[in-house]
Protein backbone atom coordinates (compact mmCIF):
# COMPACT_ATOMS: atom_id res chain seq x y z
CA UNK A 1 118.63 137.11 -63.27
CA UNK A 2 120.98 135.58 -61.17
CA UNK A 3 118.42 134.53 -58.57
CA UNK A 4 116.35 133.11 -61.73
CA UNK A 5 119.49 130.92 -62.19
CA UNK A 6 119.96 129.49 -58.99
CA UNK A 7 116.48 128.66 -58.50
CA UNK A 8 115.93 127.33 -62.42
CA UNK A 9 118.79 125.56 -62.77
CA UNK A 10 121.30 125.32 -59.80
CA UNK A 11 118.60 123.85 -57.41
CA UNK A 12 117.09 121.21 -60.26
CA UNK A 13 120.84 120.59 -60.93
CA UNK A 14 121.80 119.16 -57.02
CA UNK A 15 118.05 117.85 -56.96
CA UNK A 16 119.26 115.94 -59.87
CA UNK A 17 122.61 114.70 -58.21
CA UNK A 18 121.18 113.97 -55.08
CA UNK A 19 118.54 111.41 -56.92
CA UNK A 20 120.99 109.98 -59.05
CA UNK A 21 122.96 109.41 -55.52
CA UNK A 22 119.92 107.73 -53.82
CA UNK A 23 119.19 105.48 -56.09
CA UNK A 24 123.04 104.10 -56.44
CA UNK A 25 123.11 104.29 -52.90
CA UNK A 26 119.60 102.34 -52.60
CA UNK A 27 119.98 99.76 -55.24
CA UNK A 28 123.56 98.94 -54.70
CA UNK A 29 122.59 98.58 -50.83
CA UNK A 30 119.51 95.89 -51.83
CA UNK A 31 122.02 94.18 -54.41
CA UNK A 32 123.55 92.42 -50.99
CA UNK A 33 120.59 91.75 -49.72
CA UNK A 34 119.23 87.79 -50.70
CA UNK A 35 115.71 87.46 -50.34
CA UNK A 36 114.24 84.52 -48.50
CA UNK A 37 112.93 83.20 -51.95
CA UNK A 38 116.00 82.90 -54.10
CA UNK A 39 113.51 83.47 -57.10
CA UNK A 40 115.65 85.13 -59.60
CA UNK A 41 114.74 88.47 -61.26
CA UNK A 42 113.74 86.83 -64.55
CA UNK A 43 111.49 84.29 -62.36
CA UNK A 44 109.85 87.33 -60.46
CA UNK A 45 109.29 89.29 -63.80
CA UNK A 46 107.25 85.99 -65.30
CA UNK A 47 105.75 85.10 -62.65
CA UNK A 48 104.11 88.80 -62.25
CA UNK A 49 103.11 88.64 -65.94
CA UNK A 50 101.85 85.19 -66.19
CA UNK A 51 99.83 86.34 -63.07
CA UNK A 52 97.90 88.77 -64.96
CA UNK A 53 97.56 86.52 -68.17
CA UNK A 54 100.11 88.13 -70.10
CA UNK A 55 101.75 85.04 -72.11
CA UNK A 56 103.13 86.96 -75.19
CA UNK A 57 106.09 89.55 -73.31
CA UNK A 58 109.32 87.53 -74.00
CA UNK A 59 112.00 88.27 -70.85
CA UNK A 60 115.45 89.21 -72.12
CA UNK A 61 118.60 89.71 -70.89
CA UNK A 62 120.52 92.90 -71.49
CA UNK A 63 124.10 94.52 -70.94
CA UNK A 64 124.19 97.87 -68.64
CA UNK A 65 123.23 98.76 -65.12
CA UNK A 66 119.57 99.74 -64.63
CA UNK A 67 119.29 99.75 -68.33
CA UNK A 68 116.07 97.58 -67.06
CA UNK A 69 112.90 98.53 -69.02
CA UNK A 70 109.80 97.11 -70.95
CA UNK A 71 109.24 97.83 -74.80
CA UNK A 72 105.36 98.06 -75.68
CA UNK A 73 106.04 97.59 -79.20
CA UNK A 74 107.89 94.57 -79.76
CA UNK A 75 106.83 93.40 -76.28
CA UNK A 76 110.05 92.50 -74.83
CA UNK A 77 110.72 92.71 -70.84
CA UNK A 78 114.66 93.88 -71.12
CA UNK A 79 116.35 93.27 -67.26
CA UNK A 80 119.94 93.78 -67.11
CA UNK A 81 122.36 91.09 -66.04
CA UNK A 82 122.50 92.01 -62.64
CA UNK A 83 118.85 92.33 -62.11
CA UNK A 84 117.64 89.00 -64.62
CA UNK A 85 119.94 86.45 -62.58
CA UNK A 86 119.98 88.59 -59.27
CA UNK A 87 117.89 86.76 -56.59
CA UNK A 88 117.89 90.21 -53.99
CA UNK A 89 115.36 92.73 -53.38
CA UNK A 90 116.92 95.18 -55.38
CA UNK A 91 116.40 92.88 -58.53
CA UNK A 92 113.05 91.32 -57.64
CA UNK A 93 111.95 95.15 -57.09
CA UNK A 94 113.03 96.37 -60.60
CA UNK A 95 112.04 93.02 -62.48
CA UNK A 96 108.36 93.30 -60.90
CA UNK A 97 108.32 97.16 -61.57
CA UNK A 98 108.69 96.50 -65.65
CA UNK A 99 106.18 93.71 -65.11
CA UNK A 100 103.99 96.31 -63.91
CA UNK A 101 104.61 98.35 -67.16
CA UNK A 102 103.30 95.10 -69.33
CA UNK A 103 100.27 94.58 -67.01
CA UNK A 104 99.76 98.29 -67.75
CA UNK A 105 99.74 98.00 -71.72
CA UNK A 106 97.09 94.38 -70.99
CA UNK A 107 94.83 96.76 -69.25
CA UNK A 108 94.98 99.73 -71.52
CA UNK A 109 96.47 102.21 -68.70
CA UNK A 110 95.22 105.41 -69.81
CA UNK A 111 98.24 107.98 -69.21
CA UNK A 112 100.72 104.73 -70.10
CA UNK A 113 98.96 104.95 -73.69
CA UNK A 114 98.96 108.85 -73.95
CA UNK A 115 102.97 108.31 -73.28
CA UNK A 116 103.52 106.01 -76.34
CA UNK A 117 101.79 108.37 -78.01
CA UNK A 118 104.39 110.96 -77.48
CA UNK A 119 107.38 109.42 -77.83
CA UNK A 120 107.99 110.25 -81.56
CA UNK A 121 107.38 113.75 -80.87
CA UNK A 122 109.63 113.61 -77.92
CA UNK A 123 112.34 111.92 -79.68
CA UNK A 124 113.00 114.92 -81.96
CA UNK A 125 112.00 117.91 -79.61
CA UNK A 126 114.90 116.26 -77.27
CA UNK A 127 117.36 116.84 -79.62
CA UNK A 128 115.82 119.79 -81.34
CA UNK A 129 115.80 121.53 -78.07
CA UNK A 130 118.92 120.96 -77.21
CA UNK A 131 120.54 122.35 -80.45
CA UNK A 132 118.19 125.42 -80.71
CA UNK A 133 118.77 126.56 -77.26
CA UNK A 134 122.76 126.34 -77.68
CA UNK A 135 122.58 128.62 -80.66
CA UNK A 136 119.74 130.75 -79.02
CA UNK A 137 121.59 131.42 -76.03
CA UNK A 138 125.19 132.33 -77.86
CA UNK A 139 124.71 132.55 -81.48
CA UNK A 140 123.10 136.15 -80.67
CA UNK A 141 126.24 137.98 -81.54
CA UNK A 142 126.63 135.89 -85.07
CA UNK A 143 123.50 135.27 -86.59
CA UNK A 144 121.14 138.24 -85.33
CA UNK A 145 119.26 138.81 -81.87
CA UNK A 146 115.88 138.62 -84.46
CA UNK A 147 117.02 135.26 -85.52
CA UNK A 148 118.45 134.09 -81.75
CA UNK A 149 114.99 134.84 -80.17
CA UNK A 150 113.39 132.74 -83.01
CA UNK A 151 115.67 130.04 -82.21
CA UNK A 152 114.74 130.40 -78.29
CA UNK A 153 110.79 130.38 -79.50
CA UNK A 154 111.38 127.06 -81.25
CA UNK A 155 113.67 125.45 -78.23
CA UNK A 156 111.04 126.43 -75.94
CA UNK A 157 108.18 124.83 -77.85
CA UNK A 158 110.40 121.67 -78.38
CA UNK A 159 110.93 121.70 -74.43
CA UNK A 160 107.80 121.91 -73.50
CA UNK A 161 106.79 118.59 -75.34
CA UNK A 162 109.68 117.04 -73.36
CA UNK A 163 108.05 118.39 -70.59
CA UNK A 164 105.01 117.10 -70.78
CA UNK A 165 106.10 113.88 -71.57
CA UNK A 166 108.11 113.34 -68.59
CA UNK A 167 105.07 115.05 -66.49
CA UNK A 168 103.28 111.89 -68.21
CA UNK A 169 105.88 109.93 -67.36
CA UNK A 170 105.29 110.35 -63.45
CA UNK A 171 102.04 108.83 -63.16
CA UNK A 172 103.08 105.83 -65.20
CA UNK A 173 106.23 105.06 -62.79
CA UNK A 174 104.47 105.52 -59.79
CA UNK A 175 101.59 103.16 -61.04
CA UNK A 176 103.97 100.28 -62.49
CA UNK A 177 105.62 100.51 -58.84
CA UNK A 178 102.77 100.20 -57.16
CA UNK A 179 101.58 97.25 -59.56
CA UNK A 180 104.79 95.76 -58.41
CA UNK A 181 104.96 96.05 -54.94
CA UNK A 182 101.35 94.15 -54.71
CA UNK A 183 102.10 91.23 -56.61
CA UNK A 184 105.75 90.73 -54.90
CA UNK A 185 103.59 90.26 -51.59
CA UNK A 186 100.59 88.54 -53.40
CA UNK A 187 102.11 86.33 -55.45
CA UNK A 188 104.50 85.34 -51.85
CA UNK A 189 107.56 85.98 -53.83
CA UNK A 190 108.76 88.52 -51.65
CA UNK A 191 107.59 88.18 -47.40
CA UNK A 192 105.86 91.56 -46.55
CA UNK A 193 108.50 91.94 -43.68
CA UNK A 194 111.21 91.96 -46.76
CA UNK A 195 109.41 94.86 -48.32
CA UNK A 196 111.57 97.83 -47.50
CA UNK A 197 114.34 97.14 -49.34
CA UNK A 198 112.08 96.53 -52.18
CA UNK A 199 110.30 99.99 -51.14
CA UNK A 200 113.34 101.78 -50.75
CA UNK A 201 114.75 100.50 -54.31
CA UNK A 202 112.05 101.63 -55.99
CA UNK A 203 110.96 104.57 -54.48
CA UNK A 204 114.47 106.03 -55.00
CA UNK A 205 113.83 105.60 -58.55
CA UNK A 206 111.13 107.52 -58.93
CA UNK A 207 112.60 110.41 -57.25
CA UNK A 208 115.05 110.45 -60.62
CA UNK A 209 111.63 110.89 -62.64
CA UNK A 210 110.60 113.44 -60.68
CA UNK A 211 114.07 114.89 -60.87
CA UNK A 212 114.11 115.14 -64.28
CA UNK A 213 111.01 116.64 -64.71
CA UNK A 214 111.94 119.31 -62.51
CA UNK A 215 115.22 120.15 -64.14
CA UNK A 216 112.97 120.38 -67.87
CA UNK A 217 110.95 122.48 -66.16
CA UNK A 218 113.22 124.92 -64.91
CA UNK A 219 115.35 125.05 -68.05
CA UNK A 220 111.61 126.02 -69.81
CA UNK A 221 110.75 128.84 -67.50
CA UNK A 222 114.17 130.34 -67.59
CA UNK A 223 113.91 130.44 -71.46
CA UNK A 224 110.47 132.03 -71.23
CA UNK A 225 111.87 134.05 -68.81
CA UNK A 226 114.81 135.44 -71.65
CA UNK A 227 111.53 135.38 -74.06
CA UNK A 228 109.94 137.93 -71.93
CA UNK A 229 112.78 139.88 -71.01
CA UNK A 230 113.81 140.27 -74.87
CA UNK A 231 110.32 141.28 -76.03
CA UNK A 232 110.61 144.33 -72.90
CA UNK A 233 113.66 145.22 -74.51
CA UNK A 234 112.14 145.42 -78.51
């Protein structure tokens, strides 16, 4: 069991730390550096979406850091301060990368669309998950080791909808980054020899998707694991 644990949730745990770590390290590093352009975030983010006809995505500003991200349904572009008045790769980078989320919704990206779709269900199975497996894992003693493996049945089910949405979630990062590294360079609002910090910025990002996914994951095997190892015992 203890070998389960390190490799479930002690190894998805510093996987986790070290992406949060990259991408403070990255962004914060491409925050100092000005791009040739001086276009501003907010210029970069319109410019992508007027690019690819998209006329009705209204660009906001918003408080936070990295709180950047686009909202299908009311079709708003949210950039945080430091990224919607920044005029450095780090801010061109994440404004052209939620572009590339709006361009996806105009085209009708396929897994983009199978996302929306999940995030009611996701909603509550994030919080249902998180409740259920608290009182599965220690509520054993109080409330019944029938009941607690019930309650470990319906975490696991809620966890693996979380799952799959952030397994969803993957594709759609990697393709809105990859939307917005071609139109930085195509639309000569970033040079191509400026592109690494742009690269770096947003590539470090995507490691905390993958991060995350990997951390659901584990925490869903080690509860099938317990499921297993409780129905041996029965």
């Amino acid at each position: 069991m203890l070998t389960a644990i390190i490799i479930l949730f002690i190894i998805p745990m510093l996987f986790g730390l070290y992406a949060q770590m990259r991408i403070q390290s990255a962004y914060q590093k491409n925050l100092q550096v000005e791009s040739r352009g001086r276009i501003t975030g907010r210029e970069a983010a319109e410019a992508v979406l007027h690019s690819a006809g998209i006329t009705d995505v209204e660009v906001v500003s918003i408080e936070g850091t990295l709180s950047d991200h686009f909202d299908p349904v009311h079709k708003r572009l949210a950039l945080s301060e430091a990224n919607y008045h920044g005029t450095n790769l780090a801010a061109l980078g994440v404004s052209a990368h939620e572009a590339g989320h709006a361009i996806q919704q105009k085209v009708g990206y396929a897994m983009m669309n199978v996302r929306q779709t999940l995030v009611p269900a996701t909603q509550i199975a994030s919080g249902v998950s998180q409740f259920v497996m608290i009182a599965g894992f220690f509520g054993g003693a109080l409330i019944g080791a029938a009941f607690s493996h019930s309650l470990l049945l319906i975490g696991a089910a809620a966890l693996a909808v979380v799952c799959l949405f952030q397994l969803v979630t993957l594709p759609v990062e990697f393709d809105a980054s990859r939307r917005a590294k071609q139109q930085l360079v195509t639309l000569g609002i970033v040079d191509r020899d400026e592109m690494n910090g742009v690269n770096e910025t947003l590539d470090a990002a995507a490691l905390t998707y993958v991060a995350a996914f990997v951390a659901s994951l584990g925490t869903l095997l080690y509860i099938l694991l317990l499921i297993s190892g409780n129905r041996r015992n029965d």
